[in-house]
N, C-alpha and C. Protein backbone atom coordinates (compact mmCIF):
# COMPACT_ATOMS: atom_id res chain seq x y z
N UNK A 1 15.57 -25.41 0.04
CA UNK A 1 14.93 -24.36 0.83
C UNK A 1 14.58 -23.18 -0.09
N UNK A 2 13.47 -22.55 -0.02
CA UNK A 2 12.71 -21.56 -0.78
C UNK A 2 13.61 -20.29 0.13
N UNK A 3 13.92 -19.42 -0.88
CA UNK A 3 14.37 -18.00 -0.80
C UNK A 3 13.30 -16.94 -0.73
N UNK A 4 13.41 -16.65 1.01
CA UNK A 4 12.41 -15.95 1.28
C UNK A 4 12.51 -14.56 0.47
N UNK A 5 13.57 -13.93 0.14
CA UNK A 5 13.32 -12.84 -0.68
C UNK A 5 12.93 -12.91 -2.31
N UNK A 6 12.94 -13.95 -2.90
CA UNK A 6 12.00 -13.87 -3.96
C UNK A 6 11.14 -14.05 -3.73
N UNK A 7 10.36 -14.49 -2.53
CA UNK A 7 8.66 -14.57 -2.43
C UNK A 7 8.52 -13.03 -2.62
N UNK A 8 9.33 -12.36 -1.81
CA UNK A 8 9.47 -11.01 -1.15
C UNK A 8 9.39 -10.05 -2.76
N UNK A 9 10.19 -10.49 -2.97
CA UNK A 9 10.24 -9.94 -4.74
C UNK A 9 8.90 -9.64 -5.28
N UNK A 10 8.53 -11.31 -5.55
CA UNK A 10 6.78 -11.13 -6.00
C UNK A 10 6.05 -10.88 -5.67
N UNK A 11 5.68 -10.53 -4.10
CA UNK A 11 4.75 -9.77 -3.62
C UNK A 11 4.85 -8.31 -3.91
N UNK A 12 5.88 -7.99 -4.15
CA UNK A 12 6.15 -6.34 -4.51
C UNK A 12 6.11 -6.59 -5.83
N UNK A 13 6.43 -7.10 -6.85
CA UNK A 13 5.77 -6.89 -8.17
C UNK A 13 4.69 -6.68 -7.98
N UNK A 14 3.45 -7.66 -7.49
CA UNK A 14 2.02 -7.67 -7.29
C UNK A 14 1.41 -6.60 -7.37
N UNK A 15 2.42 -6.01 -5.56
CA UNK A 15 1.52 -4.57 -5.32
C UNK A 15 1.63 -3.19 -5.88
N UNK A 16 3.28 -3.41 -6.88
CA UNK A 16 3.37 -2.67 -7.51
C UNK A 16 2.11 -2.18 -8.95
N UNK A 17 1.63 -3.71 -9.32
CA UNK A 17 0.42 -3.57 -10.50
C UNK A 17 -0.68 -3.24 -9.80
N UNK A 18 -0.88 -3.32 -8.76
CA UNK A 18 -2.19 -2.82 -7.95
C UNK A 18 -2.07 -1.44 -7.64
N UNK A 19 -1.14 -0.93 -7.63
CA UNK A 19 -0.89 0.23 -7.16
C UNK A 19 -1.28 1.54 -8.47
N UNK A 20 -0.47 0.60 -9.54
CA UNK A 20 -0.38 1.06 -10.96
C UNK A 20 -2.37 1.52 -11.28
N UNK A 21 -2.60 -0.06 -10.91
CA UNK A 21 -4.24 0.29 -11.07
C UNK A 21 -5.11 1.31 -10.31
N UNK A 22 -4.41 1.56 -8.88
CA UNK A 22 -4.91 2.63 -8.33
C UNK A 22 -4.79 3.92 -8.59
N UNK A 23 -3.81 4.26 -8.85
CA UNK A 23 -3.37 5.52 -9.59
C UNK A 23 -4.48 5.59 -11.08
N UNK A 24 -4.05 5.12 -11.80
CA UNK A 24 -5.36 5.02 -12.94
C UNK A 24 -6.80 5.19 -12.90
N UNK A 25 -7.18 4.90 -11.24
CA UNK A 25 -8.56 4.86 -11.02
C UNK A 25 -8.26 6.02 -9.99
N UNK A 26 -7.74 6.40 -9.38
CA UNK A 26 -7.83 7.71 -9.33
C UNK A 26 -7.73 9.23 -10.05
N UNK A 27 -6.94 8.85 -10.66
CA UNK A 27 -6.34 9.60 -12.07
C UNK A 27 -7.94 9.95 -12.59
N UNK A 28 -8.58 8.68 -12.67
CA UNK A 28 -9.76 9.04 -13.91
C UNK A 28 -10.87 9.92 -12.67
N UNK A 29 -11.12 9.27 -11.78
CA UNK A 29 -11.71 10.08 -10.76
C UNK A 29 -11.96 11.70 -10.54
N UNK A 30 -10.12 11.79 -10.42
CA UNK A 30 -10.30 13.19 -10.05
C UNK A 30 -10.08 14.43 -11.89
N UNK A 31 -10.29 12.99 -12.82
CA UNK A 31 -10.10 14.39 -14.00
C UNK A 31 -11.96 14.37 -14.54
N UNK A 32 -12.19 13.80 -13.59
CA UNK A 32 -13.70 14.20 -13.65
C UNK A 32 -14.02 15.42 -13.13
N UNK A 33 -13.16 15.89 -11.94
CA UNK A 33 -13.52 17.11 -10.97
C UNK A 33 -14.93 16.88 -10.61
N UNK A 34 -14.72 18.27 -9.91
CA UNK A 34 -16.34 18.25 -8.57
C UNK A 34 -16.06 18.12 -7.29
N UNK A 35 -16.79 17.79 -6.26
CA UNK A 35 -16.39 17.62 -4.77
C UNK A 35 -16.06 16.31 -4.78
N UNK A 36 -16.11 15.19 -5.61
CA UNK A 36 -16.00 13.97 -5.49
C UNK A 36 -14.20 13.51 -5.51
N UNK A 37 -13.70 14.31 -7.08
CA UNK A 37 -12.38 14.52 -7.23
C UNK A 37 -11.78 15.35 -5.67
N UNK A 38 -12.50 16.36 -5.12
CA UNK A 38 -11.73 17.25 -3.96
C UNK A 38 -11.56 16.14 -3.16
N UNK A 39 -12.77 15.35 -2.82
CA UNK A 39 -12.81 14.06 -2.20
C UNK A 39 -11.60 13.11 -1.90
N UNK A 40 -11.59 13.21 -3.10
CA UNK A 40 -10.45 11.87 -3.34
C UNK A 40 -8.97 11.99 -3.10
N UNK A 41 -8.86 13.15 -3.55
CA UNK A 41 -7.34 14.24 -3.24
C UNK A 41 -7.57 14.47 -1.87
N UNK A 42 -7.99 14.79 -1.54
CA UNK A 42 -7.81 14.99 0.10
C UNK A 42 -7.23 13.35 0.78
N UNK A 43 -8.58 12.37 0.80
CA UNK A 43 -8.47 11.05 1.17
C UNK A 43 -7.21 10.53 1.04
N UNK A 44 -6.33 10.63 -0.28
CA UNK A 44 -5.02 10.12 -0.96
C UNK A 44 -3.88 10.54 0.22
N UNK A 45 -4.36 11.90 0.25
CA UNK A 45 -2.71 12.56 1.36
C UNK A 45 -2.93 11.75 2.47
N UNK A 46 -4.48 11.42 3.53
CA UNK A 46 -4.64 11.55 4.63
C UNK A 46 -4.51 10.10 4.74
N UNK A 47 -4.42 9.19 3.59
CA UNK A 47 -4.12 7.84 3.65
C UNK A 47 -2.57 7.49 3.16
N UNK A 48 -1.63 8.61 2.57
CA UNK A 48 -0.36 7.91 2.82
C UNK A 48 0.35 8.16 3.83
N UNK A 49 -0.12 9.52 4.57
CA UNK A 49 0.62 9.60 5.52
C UNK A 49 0.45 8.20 6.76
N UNK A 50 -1.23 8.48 6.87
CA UNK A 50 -1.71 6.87 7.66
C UNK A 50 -0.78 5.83 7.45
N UNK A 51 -0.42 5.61 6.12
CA UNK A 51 -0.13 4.32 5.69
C UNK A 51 1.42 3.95 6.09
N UNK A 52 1.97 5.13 5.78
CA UNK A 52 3.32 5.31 6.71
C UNK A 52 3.85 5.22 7.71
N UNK A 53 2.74 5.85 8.62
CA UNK A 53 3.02 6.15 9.95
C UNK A 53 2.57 4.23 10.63
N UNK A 54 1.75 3.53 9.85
CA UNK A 54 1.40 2.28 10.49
C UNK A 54 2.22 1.35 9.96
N UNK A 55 3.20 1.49 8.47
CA UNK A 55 4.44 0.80 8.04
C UNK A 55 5.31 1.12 9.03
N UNK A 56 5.75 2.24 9.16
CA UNK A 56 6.78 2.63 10.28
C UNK A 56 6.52 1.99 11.94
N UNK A 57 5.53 1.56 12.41
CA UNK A 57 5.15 1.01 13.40
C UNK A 57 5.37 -0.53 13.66
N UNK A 58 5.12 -1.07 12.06
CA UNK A 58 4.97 -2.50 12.01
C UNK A 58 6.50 -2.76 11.77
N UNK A 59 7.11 -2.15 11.04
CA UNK A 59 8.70 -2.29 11.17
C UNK A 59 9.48 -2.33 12.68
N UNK A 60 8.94 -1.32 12.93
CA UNK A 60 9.83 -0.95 14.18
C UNK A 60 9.52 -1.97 15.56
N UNK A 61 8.08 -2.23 14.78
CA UNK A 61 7.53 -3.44 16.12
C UNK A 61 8.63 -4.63 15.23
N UNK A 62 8.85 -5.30 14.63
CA UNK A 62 9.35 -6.68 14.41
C UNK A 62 11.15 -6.63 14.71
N UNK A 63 11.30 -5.26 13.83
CA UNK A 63 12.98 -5.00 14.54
C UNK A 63 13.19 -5.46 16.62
N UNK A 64 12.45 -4.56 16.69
CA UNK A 64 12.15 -4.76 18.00
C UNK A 64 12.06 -6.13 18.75
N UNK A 65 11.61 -6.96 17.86
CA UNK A 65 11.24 -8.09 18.01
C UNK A 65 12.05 -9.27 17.86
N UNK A 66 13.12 -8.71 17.17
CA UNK A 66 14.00 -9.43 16.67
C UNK A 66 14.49 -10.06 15.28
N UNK A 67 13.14 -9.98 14.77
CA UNK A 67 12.94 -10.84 13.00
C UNK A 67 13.86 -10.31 12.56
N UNK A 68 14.00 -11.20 11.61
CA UNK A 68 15.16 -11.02 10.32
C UNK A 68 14.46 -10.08 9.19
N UNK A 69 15.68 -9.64 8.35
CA UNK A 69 15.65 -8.52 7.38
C UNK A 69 14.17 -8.61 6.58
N UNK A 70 13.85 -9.63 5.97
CA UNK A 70 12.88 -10.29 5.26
C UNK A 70 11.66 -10.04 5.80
N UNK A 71 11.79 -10.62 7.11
CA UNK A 71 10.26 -10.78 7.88
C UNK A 71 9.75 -9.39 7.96
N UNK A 72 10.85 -8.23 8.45
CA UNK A 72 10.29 -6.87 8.19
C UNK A 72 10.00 -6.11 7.29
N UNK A 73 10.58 -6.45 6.01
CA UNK A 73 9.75 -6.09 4.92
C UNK A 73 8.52 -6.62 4.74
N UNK A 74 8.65 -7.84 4.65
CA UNK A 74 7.22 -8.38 4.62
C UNK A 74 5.86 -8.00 5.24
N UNK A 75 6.36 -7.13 6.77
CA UNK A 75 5.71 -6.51 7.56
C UNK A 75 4.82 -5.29 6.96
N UNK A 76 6.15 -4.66 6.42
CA UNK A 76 5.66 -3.63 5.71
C UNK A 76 4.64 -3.68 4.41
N UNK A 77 4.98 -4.31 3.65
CA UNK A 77 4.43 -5.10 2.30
C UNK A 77 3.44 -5.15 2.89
N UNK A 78 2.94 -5.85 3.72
CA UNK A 78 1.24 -6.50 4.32
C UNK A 78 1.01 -4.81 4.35
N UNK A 79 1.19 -4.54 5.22
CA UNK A 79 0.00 -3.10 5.30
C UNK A 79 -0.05 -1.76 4.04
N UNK A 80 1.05 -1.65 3.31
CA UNK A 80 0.49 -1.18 2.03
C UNK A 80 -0.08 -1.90 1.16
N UNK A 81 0.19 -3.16 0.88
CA UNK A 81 -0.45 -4.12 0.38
C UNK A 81 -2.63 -3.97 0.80
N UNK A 82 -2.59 -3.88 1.94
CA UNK A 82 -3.69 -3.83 2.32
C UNK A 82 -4.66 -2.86 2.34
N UNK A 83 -4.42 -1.59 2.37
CA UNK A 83 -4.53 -0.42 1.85
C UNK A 83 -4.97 -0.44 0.44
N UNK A 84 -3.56 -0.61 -0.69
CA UNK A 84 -3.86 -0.53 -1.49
C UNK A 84 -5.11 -1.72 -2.57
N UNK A 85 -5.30 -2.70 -1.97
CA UNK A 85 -6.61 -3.64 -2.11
C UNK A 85 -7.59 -3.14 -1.53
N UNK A 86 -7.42 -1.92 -0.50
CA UNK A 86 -9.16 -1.48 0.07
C UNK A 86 -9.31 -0.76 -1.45
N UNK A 87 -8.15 0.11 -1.78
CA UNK A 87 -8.57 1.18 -2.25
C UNK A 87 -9.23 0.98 -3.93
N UNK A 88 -8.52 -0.38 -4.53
CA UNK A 88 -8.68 -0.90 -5.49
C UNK A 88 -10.64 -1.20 -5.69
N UNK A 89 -10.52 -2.12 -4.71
CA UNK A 89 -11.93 -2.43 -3.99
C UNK A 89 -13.33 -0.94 -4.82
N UNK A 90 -12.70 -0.26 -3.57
CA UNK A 90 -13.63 1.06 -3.38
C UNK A 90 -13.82 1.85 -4.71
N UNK A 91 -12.54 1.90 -5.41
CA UNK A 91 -12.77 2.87 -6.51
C UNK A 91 -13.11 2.26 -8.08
N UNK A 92 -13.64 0.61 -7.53
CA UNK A 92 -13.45 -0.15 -9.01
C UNK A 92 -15.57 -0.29 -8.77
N UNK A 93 -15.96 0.38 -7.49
CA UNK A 93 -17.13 0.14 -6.94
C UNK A 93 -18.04 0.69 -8.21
């Protein structure tokens, strides 16, 4: 039987290097300055709080639900995970 928390593991390595890459591509973004950088700094706050407030939802929905320890991380994982691939996406545009 496969150990659901090392899948769990490597998906958070993953999004940890995606994340790494986002920061970098924002980083370069906003040391450009202009309204584009104000842009982006603004967007950043108004998307982790988002991103939180819909982790905190998806948790609380599966607790709720009953799933095991795993399945609710995993919960969580998916939607920063997903986020952070829009954002990869958008700023590699």
């Amino acid at each position: 039987m496969f150990n659901p928390w090392l899948d769990l593991t490597f998906r958070t390595m993953r999004l940890g290097w995606d994340a790494q890459n986002v920061v970098a591509l924002r980083m370069l973004r906003m040391a450009s300055g202009g309204p584009r950088a104000r842009a982006e700094l603004n967007r950043m706050v108004a998307e982790k709080v988002a991103a939180g407030a819909e982790a905190d939802l998806a948790a609380t929905t599966a607790v709720i639900a009953g799933s095991e320890d795993h399945v609710v991380a995993g919960k969580v994982l998916r939607v920063f995970k997903k986020r952070v691939r829009a954002n990869k996406r958008r700023l590699t545009r």
